[in-house]
Protein backbone atom coordinates (compact mmCIF):
# COMPACT_ATOMS: atom_id res chain seq x y z
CA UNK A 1 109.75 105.67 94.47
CA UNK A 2 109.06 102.48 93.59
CA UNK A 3 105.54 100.07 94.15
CA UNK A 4 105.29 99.35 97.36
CA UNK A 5 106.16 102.69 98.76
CA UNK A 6 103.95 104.96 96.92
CA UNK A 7 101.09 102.44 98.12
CA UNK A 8 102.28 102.87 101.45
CA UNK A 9 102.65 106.66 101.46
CA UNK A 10 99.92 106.91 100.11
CA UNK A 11 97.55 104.63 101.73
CA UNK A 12 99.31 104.92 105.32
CA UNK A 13 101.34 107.64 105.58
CA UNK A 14 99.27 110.56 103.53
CA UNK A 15 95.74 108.89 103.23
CA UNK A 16 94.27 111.93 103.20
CA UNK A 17 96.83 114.88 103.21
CA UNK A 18 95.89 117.15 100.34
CA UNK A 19 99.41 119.40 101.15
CA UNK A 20 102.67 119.23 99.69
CA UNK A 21 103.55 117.49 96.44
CA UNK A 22 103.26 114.25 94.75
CA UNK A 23 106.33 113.20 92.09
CA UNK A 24 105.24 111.09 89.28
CA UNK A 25 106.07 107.78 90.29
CA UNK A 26 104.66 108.15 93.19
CA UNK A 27 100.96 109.03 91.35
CA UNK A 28 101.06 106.54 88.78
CA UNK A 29 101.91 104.01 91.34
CA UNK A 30 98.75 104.07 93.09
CA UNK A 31 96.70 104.84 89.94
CA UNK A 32 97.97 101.13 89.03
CA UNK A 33 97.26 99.78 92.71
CA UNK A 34 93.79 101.43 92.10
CA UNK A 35 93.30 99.43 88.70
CA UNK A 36 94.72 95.99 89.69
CA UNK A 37 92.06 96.43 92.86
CA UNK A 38 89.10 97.31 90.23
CA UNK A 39 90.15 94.79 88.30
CA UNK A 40 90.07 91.68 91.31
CA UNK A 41 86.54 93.70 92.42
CA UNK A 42 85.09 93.56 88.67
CA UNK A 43 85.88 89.61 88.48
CA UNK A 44 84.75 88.97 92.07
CA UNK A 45 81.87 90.78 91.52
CA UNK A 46 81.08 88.39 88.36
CA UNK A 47 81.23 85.36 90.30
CA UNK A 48 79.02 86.72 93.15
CA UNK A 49 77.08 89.46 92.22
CA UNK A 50 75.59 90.73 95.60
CA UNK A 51 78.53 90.00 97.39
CA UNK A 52 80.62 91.46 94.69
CA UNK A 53 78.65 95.35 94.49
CA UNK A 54 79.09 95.68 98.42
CA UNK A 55 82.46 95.16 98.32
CA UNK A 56 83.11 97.23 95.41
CA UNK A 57 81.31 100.02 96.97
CA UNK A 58 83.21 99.62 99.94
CA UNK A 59 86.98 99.39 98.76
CA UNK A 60 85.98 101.96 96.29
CA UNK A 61 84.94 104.67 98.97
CA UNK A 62 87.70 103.29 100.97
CA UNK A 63 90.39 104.50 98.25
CA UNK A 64 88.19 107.50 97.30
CA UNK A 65 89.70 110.02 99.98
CA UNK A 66 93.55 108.65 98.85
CA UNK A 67 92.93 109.26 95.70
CA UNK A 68 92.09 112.51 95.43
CA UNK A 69 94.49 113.30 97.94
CA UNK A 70 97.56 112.52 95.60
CA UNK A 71 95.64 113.48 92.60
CA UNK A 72 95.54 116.77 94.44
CA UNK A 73 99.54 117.15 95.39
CA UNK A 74 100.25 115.74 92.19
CA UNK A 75 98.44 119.22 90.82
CA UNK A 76 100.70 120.74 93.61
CA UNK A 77 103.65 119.81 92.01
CA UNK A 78 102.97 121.54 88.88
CA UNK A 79 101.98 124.46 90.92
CA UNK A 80 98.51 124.46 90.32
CA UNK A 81 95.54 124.11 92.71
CA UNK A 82 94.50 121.01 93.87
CA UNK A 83 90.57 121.47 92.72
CA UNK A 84 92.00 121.72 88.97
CA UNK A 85 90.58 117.92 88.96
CA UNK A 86 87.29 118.92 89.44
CA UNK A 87 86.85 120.65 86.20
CA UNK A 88 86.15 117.56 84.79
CA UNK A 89 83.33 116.49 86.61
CA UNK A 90 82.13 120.15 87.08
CA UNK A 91 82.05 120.64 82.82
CA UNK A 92 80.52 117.31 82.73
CA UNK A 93 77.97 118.39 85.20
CA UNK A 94 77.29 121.26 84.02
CA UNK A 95 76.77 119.59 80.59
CA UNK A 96 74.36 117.04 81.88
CA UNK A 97 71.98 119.61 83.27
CA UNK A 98 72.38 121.90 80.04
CA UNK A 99 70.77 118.87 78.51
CA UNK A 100 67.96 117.97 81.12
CA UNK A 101 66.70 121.24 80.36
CA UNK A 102 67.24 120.94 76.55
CA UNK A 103 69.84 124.04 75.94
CA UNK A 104 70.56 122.01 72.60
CA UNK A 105 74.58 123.22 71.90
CA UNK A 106 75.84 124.48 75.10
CA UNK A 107 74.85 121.00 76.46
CA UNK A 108 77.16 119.63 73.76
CA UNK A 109 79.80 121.83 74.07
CA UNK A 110 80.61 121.29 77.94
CA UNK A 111 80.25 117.71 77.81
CA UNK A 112 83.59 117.93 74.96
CA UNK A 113 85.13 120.99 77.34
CA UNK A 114 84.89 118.36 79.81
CA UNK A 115 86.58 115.27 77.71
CA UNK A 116 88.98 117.59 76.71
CA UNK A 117 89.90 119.21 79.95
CA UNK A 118 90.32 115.33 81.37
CA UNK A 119 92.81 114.96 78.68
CA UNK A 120 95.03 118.00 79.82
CA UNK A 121 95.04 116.52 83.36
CA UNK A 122 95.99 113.36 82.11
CA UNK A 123 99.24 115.50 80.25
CA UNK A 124 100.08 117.37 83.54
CA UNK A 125 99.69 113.96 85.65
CA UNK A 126 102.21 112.74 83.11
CA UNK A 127 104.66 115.45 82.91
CA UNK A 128 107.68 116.69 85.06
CA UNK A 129 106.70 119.10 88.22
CA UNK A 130 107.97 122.40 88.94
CA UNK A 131 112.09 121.80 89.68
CA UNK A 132 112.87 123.26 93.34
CA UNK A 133 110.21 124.08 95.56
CA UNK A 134 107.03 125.83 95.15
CA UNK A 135 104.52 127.80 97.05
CA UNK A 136 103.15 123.83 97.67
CA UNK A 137 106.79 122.58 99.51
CA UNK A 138 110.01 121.69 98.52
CA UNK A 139 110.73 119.72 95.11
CA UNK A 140 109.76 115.69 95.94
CA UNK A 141 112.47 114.64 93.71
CA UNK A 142 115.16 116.66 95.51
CA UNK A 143 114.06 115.04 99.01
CA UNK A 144 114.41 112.18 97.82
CA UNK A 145 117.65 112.42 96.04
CA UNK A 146 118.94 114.09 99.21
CA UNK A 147 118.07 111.38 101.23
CA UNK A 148 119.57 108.81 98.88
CA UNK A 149 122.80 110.51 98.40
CA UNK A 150 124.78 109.33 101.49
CA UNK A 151 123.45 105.58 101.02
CA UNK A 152 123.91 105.27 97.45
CA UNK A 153 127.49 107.46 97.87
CA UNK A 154 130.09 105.54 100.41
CA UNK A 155 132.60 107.35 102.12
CA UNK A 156 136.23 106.43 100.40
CA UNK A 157 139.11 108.03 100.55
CA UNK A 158 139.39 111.68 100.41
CA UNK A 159 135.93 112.06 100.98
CA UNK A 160 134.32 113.81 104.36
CA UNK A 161 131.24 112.09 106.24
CA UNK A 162 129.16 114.40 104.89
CA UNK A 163 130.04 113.36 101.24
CA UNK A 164 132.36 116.63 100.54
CA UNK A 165 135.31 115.84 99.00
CA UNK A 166 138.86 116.95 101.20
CA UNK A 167 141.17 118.18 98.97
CA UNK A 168 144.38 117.70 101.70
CA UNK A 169 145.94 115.51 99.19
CA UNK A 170 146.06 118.39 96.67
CA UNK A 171 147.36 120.61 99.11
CA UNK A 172 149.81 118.48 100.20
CA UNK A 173 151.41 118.13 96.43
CA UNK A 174 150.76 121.46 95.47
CA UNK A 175 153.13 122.76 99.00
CA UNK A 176 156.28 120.58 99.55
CA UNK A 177 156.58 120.66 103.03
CA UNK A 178 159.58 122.59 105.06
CA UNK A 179 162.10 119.80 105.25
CA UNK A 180 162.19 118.97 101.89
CA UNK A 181 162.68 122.93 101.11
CA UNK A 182 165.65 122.96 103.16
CA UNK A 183 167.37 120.09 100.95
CA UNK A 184 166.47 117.14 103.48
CA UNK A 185 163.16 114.69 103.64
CA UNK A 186 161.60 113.20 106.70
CA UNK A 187 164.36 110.65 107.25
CA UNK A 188 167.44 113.27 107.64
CA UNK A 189 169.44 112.26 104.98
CA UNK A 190 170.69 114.77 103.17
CA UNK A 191 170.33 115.44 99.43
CA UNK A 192 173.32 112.84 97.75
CA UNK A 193 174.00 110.94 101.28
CA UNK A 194 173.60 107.28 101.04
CA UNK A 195 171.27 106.18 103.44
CA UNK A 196 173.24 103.21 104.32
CA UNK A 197 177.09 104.26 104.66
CA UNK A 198 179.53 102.46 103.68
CA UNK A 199 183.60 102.49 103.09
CA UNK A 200 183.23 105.37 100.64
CA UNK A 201 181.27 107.98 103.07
């Protein structure tokens, strides 16, 4: 999946589907959409500050819900649950208010649970999902490949439309056919016969 479609999908198509699963490119993609629009926002927001922090606010709610859609079927196609990326925020939560009401360590220790748990996401965004379907849908790299195949593949010769390949040819040279068993080919001349007679015949 290349640029343009994974913003697409994901902005059009699934802006806020939360089923199914979500192949890598597809994720990555629209994390880089989200960054290049950040990054406009950020130095638009220099230039005119007020203007700048409402329309931050509002492109940033407005990608919010995609987001964490595709975050969540990219979980999917690891098979894991799509609120996985809220252990983050929940650790770092959870930290904060350990530390309002001064628990000293524990505070400490979920704030680094939570940097560390972001890091793990970041290695399961990054890796390879679970081949052939799971209990999310079917594999999003075999859909695609199955849709590809009779594009990329064009029929030639000795292949059927649906992309199997008809193996008459080898039949036909692996079985001689009657006439040539009985000592003659398709144009009746007999084994030794000239096909063209002439004073000798």
């Amino acid at each position: 999946m290349d640029f343009k479609t994974a913003v697409r999908t994901c902005l059009f198509r699934k802006y806020s589907d939360f089923k199914g699963r979500a192949s890598r490119s597809e994720f990555w993609w629209f994390v880089l959409f989200g960054a290049i629009v950040n990054s406009f926002l950020g130095i638009f927001s220099n230039a005119s500050p007020q203007t700048g922090m409402l329309a931050s606010g509002i492109v940033t709610l407005m990608l919010l819900l995609p987001h964490l859609a595709v975050t969540a079927r990219r979980l999917h196609d690891a098979n894991l649950s799509g609120w996985v990326q809220a252990s983050p925020l929940g650790l770092a939560a959870l930290g904060g208010l350990a530390l309002h009401l001064d628990f000293g360590t524990s505070a400490y220790m979920c704030i680094m649970l939570a940097g560390l748990s972001g890091l793990g996401l970041l290695v399961l965004y990054a890796r390879r999902g679970t081949v052939g379907p799971n209990r999310f849908g079917p594999d999003p790299l075999e859909d695609g490949a199955a849709a590809a195949a009779p594009a990329d593949r064009p029929a030639s010769a000795g292949a059927n439309a649906d992309g199997t390949t008809d193996n008459g040819w080898a039949r036909l040279a692996s079985k001689p056919d009657d006439t040539r068993a009985q000592g003659r080919d398709d144009s009746g001349v007999k084994p030794g016969q000239r096909a063209v007679p002439d004073k000798r015949d």
